[in-house]
C-alpha atoms as a PDB file:
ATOM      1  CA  UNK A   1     -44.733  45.579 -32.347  1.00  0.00           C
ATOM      2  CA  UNK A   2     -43.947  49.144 -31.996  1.00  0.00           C
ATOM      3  CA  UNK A   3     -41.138  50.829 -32.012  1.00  0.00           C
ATOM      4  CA  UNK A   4     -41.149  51.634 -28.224  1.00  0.00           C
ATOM      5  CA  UNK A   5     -41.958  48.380 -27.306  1.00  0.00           C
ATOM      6  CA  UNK A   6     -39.220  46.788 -29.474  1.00  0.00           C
ATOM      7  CA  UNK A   7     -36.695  49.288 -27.608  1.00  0.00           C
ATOM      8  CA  UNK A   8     -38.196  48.750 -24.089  1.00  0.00           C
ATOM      9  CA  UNK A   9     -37.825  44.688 -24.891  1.00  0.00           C
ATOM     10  CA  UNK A  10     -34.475  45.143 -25.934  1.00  0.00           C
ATOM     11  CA  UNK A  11     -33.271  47.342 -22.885  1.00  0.00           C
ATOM     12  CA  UNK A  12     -34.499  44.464 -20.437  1.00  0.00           C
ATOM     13  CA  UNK A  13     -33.181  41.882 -22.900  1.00  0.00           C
ATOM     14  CA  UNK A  14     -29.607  43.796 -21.989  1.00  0.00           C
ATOM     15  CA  UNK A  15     -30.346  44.213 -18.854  1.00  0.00           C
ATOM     16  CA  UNK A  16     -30.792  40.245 -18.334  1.00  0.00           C
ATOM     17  CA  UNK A  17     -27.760  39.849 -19.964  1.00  0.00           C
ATOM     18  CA  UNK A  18     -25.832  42.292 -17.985  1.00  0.00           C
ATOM     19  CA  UNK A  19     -26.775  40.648 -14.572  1.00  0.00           C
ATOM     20  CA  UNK A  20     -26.360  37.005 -16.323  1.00  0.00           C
ATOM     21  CA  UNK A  21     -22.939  38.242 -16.853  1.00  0.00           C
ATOM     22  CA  UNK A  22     -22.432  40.375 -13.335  1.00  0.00           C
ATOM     23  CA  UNK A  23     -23.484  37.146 -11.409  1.00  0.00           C
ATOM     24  CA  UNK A  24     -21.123  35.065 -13.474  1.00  0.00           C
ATOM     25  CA  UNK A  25     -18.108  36.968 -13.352  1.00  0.00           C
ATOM     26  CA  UNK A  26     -18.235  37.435  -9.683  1.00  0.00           C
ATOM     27  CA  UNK A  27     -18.766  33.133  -9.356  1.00  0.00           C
ATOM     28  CA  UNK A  28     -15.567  32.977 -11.026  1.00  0.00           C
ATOM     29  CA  UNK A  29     -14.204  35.221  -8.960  1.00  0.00           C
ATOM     30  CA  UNK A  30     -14.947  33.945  -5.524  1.00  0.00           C
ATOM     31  CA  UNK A  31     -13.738  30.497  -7.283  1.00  0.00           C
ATOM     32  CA  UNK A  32     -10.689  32.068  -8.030  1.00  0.00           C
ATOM     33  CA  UNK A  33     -10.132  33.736  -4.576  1.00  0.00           C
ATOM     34  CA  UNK A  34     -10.939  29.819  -3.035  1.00  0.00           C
ATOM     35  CA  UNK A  35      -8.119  28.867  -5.018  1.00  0.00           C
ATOM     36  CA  UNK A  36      -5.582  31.249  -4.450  1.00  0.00           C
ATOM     37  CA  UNK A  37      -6.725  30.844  -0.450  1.00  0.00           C
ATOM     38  CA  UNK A  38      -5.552  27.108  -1.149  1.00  0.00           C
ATOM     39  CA  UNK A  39      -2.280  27.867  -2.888  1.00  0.00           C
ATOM     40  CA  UNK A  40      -1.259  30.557   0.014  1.00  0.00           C
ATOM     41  CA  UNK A  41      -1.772  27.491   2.829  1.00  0.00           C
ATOM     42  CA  UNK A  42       0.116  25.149   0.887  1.00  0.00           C
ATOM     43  CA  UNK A  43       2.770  27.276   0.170  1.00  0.00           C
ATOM     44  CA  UNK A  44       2.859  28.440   3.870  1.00  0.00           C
ATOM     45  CA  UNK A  45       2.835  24.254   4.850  1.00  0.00           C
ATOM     46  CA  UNK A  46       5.439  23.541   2.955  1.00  0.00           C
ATOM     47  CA  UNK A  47       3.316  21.228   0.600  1.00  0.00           C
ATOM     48  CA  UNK A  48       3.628  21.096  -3.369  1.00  0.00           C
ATOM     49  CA  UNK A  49       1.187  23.646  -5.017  1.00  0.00           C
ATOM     50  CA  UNK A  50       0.486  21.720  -7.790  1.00  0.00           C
ATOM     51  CA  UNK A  51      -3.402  21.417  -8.798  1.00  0.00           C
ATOM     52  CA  UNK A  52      -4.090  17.602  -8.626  1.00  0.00           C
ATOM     53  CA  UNK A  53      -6.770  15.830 -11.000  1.00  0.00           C
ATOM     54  CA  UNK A  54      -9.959  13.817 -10.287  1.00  0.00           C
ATOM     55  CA  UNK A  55      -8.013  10.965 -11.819  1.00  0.00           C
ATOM     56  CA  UNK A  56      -6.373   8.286 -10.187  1.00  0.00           C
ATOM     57  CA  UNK A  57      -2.724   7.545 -10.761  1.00  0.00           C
ATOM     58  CA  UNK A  58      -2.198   3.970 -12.877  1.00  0.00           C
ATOM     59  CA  UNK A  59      -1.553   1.595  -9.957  1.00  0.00           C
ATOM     60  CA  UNK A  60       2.602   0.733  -9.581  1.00  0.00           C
ATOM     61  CA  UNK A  61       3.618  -2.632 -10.553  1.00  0.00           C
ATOM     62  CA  UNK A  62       5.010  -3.553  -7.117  1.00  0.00           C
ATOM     63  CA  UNK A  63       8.601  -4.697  -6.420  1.00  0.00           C
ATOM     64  CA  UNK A  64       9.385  -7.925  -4.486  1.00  0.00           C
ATOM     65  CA  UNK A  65      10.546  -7.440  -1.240  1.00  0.00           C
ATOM     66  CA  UNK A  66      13.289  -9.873   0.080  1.00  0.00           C
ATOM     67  CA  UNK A  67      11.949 -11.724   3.894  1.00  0.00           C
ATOM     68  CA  UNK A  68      12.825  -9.705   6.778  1.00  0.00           C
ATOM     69  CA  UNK A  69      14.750 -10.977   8.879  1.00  0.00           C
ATOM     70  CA  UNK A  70      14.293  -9.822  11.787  1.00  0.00           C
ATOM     71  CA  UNK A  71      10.894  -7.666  13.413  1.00  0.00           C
ATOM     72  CA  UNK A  72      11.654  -4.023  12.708  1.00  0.00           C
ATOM     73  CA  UNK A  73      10.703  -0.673  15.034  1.00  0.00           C
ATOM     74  CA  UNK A  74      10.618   1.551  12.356  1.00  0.00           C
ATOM     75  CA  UNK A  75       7.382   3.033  12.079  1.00  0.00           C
ATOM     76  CA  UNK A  76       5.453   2.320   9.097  1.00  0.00           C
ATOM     77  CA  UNK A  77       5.971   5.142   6.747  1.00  0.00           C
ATOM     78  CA  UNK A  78       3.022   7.308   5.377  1.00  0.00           C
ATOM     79  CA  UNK A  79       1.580   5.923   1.264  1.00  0.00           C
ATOM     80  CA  UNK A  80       3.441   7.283  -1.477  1.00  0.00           C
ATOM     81  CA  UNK A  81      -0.088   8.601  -2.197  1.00  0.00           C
ATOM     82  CA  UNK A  82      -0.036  10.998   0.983  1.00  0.00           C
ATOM     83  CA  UNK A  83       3.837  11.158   1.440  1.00  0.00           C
ATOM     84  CA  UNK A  84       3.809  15.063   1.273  1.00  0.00           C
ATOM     85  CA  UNK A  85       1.921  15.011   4.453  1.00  0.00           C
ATOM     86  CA  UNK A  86       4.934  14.255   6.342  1.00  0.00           C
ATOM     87  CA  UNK A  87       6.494  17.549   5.781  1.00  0.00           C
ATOM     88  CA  UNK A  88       3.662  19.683   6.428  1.00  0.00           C
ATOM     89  CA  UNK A  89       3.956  22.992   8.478  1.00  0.00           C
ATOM     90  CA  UNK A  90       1.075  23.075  10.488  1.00  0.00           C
ATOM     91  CA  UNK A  91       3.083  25.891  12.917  1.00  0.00           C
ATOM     92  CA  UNK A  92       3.608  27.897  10.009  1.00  0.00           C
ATOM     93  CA  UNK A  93      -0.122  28.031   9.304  1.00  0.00           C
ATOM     94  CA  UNK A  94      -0.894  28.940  12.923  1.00  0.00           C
ATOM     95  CA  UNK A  95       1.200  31.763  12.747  1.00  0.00           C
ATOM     96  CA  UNK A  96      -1.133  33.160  10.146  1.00  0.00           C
ATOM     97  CA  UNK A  97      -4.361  31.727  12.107  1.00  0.00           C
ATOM     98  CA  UNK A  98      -4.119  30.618  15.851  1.00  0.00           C
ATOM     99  CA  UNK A  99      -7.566  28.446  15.218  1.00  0.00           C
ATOM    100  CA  UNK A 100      -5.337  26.211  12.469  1.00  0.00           C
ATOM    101  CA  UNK A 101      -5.818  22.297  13.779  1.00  0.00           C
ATOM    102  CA  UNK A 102      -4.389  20.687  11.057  1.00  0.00           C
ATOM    103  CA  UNK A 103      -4.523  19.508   7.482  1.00  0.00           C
ATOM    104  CA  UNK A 104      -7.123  16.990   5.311  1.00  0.00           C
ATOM    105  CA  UNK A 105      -6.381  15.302   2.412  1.00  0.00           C
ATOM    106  CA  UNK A 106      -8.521  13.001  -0.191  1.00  0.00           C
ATOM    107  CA  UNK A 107      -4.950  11.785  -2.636  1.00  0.00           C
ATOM    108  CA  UNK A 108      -5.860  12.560  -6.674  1.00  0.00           C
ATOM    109  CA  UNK A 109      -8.639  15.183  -5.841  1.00  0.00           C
ATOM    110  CA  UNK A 110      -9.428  18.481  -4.923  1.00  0.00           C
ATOM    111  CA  UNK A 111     -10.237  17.920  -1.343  1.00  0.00           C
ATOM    112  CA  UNK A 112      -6.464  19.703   0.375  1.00  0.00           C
ATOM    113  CA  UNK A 113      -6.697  21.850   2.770  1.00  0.00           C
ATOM    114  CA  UNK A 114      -5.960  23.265   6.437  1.00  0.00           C
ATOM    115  CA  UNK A 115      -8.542  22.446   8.964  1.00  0.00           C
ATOM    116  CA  UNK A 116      -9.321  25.538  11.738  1.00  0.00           C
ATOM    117  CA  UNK A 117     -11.981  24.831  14.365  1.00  0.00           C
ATOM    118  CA  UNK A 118     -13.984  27.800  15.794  1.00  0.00           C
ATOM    119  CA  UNK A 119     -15.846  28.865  18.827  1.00  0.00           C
ATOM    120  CA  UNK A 120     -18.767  28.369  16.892  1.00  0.00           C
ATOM    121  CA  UNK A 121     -20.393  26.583  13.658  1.00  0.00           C
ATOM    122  CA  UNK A 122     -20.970  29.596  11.914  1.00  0.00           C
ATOM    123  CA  UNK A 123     -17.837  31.750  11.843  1.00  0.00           C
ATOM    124  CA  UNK A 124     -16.160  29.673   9.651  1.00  0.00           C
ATOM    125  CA  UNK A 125     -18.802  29.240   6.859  1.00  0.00           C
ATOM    126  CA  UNK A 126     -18.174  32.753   5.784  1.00  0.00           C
ATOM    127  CA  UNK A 127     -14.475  33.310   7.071  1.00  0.00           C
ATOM    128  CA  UNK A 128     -11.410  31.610   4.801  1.00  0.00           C
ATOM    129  CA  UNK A 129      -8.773  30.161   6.926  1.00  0.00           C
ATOM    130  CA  UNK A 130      -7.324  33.444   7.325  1.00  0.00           C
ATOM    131  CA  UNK A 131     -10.136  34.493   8.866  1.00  0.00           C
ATOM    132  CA  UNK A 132     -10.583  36.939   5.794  1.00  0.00           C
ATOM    133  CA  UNK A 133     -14.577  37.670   4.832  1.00  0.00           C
ATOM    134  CA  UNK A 134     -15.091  34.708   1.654  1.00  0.00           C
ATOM    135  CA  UNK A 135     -18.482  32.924   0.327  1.00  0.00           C
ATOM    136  CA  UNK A 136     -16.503  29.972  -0.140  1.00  0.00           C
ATOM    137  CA  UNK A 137     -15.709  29.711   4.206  1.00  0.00           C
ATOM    138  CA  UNK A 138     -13.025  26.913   5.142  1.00  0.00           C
ATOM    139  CA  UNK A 139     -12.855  23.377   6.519  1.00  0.00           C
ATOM    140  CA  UNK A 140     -13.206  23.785   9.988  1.00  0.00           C
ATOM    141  CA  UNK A 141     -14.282  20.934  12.611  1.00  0.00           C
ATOM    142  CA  UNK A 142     -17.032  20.607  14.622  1.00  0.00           C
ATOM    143  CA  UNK A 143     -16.603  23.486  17.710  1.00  0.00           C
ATOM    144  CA  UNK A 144     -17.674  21.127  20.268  1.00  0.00           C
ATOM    145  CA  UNK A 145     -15.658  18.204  18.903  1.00  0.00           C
ATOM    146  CA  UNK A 146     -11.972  17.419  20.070  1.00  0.00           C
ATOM    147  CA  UNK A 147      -9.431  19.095  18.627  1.00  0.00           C
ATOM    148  CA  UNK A 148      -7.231  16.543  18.984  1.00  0.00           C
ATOM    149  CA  UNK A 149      -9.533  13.510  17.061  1.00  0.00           C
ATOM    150  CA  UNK A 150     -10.001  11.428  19.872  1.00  0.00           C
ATOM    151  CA  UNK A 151     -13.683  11.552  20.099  1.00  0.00           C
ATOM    152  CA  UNK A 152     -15.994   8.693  18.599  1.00  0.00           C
ATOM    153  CA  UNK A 153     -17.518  10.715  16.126  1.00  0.00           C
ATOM    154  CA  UNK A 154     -15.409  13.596  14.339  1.00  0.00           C
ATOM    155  CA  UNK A 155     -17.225  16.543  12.135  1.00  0.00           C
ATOM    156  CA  UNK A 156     -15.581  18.260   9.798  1.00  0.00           C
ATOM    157  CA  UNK A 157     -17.981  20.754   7.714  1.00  0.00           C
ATOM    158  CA  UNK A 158     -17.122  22.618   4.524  1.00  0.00           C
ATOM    159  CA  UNK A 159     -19.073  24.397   1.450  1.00  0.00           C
ATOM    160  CA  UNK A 160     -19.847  22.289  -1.581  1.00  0.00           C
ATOM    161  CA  UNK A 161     -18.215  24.330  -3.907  1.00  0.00           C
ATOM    162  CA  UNK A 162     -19.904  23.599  -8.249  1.00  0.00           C
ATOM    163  CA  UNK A 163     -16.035  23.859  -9.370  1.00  0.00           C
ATOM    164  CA  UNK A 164     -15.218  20.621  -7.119  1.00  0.00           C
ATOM    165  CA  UNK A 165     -12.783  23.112  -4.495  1.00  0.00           C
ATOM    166  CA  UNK A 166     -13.685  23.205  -0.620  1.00  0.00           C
ATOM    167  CA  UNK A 167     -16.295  19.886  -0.090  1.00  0.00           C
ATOM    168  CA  UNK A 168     -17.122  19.675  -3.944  1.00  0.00           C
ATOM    169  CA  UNK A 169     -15.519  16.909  -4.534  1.00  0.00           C
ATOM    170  CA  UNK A 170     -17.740  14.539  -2.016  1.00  0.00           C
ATOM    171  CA  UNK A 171     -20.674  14.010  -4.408  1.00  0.00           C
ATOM    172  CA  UNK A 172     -18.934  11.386  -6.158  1.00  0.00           C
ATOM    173  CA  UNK A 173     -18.775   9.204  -3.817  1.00  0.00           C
ATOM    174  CA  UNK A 174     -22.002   8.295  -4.784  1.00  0.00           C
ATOM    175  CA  UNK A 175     -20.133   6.347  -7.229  1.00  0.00           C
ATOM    176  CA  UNK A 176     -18.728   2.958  -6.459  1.00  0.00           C
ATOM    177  CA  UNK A 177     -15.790   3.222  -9.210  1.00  0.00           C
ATOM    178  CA  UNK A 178     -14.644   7.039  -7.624  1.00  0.00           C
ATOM    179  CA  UNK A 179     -14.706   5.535  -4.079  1.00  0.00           C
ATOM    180  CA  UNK A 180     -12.728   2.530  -4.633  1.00  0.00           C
ATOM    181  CA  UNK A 181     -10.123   4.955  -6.704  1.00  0.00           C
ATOM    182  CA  UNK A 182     -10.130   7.431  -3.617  1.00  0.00           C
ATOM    183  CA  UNK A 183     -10.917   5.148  -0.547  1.00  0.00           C
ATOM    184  CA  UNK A 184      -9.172   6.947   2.142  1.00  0.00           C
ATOM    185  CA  UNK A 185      -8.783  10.352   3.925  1.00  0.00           C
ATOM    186  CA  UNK A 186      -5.551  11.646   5.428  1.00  0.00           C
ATOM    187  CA  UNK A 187      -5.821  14.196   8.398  1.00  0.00           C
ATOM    188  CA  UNK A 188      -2.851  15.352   9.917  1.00  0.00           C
ATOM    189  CA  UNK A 189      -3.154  16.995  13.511  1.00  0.00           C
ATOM    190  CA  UNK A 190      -0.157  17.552  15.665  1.00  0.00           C
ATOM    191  CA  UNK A 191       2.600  15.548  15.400  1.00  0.00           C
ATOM    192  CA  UNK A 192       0.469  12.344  13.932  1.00  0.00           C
ATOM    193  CA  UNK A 193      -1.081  11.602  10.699  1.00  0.00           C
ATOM    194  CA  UNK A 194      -4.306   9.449  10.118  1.00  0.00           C
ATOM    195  CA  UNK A 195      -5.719   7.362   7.032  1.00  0.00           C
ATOM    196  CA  UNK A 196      -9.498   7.005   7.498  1.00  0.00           C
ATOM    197  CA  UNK A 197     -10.871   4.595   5.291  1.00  0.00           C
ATOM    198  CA  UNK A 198     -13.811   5.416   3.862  1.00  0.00           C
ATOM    199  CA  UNK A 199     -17.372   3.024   4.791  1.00  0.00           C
ATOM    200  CA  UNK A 200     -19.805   4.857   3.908  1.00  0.00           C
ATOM    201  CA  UNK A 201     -21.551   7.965   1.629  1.00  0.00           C
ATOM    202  CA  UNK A 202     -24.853   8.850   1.909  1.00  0.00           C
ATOM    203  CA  UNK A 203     -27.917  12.062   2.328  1.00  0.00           C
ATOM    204  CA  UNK A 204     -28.950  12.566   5.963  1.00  0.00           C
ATOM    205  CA  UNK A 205     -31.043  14.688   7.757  1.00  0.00           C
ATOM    206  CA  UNK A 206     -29.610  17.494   9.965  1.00  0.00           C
ATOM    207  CA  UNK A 207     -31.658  16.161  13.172  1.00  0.00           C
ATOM    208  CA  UNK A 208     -30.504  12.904  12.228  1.00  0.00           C
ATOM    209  CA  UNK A 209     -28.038  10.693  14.894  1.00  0.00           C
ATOM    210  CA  UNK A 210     -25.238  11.902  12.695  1.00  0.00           C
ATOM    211  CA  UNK A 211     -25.418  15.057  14.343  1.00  0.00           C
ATOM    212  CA  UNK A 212     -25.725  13.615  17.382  1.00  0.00           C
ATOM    213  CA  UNK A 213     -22.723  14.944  20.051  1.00  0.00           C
ATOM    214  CA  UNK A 214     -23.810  12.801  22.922  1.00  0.00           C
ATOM    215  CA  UNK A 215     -23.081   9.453  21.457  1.00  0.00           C
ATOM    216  CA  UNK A 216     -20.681   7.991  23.676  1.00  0.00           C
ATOM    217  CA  UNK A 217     -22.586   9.241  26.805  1.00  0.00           C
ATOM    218  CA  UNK A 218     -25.874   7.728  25.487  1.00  0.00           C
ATOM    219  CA  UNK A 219     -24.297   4.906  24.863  1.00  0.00           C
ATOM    220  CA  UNK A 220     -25.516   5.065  20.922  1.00  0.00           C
ATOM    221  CA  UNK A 221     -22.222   3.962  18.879  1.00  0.00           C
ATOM    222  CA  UNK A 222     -23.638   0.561  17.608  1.00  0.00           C
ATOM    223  CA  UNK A 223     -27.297   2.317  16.656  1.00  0.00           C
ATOM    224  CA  UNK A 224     -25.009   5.133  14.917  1.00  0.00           C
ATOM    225  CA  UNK A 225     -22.636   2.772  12.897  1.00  0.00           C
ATOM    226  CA  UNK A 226     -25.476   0.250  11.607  1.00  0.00           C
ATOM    227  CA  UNK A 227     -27.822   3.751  10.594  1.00  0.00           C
ATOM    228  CA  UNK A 228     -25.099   4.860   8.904  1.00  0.00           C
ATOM    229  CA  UNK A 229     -23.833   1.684   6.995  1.00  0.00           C
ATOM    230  CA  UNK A 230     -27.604   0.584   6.406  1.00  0.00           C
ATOM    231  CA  UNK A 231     -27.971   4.001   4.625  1.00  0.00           C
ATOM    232  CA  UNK A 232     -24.793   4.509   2.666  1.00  0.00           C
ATOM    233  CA  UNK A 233     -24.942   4.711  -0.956  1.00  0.00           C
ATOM    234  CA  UNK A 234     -22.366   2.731  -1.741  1.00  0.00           C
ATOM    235  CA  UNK A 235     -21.140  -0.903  -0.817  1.00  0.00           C
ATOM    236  CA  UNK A 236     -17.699  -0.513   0.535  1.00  0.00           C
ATOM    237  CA  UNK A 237     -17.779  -4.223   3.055  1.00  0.00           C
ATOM    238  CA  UNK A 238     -16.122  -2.135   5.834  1.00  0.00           C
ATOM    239  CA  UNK A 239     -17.859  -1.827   9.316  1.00  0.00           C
ATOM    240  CA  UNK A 240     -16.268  -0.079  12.115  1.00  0.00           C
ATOM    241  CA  UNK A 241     -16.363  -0.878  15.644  1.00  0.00           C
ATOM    242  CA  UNK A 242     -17.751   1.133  18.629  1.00  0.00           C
ATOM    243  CA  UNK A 243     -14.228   1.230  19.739  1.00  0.00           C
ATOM    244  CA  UNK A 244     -13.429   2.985  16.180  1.00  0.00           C
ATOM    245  CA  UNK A 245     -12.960   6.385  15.753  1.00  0.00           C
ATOM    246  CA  UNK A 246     -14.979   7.757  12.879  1.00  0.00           C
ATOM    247  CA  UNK A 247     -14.567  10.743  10.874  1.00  0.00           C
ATOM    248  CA  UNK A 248     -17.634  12.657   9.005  1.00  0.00           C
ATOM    249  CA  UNK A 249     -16.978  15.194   6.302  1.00  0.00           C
ATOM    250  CA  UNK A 250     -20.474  16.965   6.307  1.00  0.00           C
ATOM    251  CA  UNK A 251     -21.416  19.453   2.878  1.00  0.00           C
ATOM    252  CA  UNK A 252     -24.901  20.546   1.426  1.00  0.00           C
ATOM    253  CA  UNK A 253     -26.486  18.422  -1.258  1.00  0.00           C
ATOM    254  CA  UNK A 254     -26.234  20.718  -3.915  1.00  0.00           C
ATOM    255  CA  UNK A 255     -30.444  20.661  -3.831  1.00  0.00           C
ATOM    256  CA  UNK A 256     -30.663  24.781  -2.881  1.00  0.00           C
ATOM    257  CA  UNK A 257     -32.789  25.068   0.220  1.00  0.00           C
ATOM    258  CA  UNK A 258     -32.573  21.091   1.240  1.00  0.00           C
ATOM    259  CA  UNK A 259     -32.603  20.375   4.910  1.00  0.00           C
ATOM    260  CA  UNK A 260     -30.403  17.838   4.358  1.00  0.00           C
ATOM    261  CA  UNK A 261     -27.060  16.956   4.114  1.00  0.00           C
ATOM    262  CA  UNK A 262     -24.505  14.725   1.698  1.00  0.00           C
ATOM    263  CA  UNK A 263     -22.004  12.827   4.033  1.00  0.00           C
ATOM    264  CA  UNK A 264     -18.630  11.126   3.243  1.00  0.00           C
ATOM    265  CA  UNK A 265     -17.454   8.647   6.503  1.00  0.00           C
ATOM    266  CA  UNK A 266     -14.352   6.394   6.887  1.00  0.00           C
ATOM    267  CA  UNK A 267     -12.797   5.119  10.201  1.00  0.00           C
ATOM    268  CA  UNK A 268      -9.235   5.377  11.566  1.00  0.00           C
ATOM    269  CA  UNK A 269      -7.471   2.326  10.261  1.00  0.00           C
ATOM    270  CA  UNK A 270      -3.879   3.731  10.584  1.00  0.00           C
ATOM    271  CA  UNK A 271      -1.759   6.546  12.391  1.00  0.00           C
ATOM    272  CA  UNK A 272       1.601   7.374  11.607  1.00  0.00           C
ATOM    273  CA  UNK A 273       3.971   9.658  13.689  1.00  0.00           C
ATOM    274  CA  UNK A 274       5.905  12.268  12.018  1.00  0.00           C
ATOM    275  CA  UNK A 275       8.901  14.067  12.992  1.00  0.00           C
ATOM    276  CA  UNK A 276       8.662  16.931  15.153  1.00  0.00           C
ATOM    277  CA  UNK A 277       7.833  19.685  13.520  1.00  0.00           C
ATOM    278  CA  UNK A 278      11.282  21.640  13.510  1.00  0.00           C
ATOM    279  CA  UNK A 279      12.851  18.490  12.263  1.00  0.00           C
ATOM    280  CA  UNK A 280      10.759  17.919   8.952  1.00  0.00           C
ATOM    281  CA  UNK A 281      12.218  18.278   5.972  1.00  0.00           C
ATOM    282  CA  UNK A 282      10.226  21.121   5.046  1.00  0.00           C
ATOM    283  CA  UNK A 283      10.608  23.247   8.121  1.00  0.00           C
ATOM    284  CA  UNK A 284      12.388  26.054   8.368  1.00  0.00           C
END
């Protein structure tokens, strides 16, 4: 090999490296702008910054209760698990971004973070919840959908981010172990909060009833819950009712171009009312 075509090798050996490097830097980057984007909101909420772990807390040995005696009013207070929902600040967060609907949740993971909802689907998947230019976008809900969760079939979409942030942390619930360690979602919205528990996980096509908006009009909620408990990837023994609400956290599957999509579902099994939001602890 001559000399010339030793040094032309090794200038496009560098240059390889170079844009290896380049295109790594600036992933880590935009992984460490998602984060900070996460730390701002939950600093602005009122909720603790702390980075939580894929892990799941060793269970509590549980105390025993005495008998009630009598039937109490007091509504039933929010898991220890998700107890720092009660004091979030969702007005705070609006100040910053009028489209702010609330706050999701998935306790011991990654998955924390305000919810906006656009006039469109497409706004949002390259806007942070600041409405600030970002490759990683935010969680925002389905534009068409209600903001208020009352609908039969609530979308939320977000990224699939490789370092678990935004919708990352989804693809394990292909795992039977990681869903019965994380089986519920928390969504708080208004003045209420919400545990979903979580039926089913599974790939779907875009076109597929999922995606459908016209479900309750068409008269398709039994057809949609059997497709999508026939086709989840995990065993879970839940089913919910056409009378259910359901909630559907839609990502990519991580496959590059696929048409498809990975989907986490769980149904509302519980609300709990907070406290007005001036009268939460961590208002100001």
């Amino acid at each position: 090999m001559g000399k010339k075509m030793r040094a032309a090798l090794t200038a496009l050996l560098a240059a390889v490296f170079l844009c290896s490097a380049a295109s790594t830097a600036w992933h880590l980057l935009q992984y460490w702008k998602i984060g900070g984007d996460r730390q701002e909101a939950e600093q602005i909420a009122g909720l603790d910054s702390a980075q939580p772990t894929l892990s799941p807390a060793p269970p509590e040995t549980p105390e025993a209760q005495p008998e009630p005696t009598a039937p109490s009013e007091t509504p039933e207070p929010l898991p220890q698990e998700a107890a720092a929902l009660e004091d979030v600040d969702l007005e705070a967060l609006r100040r910053v971004n009028g489209d702010v609907l609330g706050w999701i949740m998935i306790p011991g993971t990654e998955l924390s973070y305000p919810v906006v909802q656009g006039t469109d689907n497409r706004y949002y998947l390259t806007h942070n919840w600041k409405k600030e230019p970002s490759s990683g976008g935010a969680v925002f809900l389905e534009s068409t959908n209600s903001p208020d969760f009352t609908g039969f079939n609530t979308i939320i979409y977000a990224h699939r981010m490789n370092n678990d942030t935004m919708f990352g942390t989804l693809k394990y619930y292909d795992s039977q172990d990681f869903w019965q360690a994380h089986p519920s979602v928390y969504v708080v919205a208004g003045e209420t909060a919400r545990r979903y528990d979580i039926f089913a996980a599974w790939e779907v096509g875009v076109r597929d009833i999922v995606y459908r908006l016209d479900l309750e009009e068409s008269a398709l909620e039994e057809e949609f819950i059997q497709t999508c408990v026939d086709s989840s990837q995990i065993d879970t023994g839940l089913r919910p009712g056409a009378d259910d609400r359901v909630l559907t956290l839609s990502t990519c599957t991580g496959l590059g171009a696929s048409p498809n999509r990975w989907i986490v579902q769980g149904y509302l099994a519980q609300e709990y009312p907070l406290a007005p939001a001036g009268e939460r602890s961590g208002a100001p």
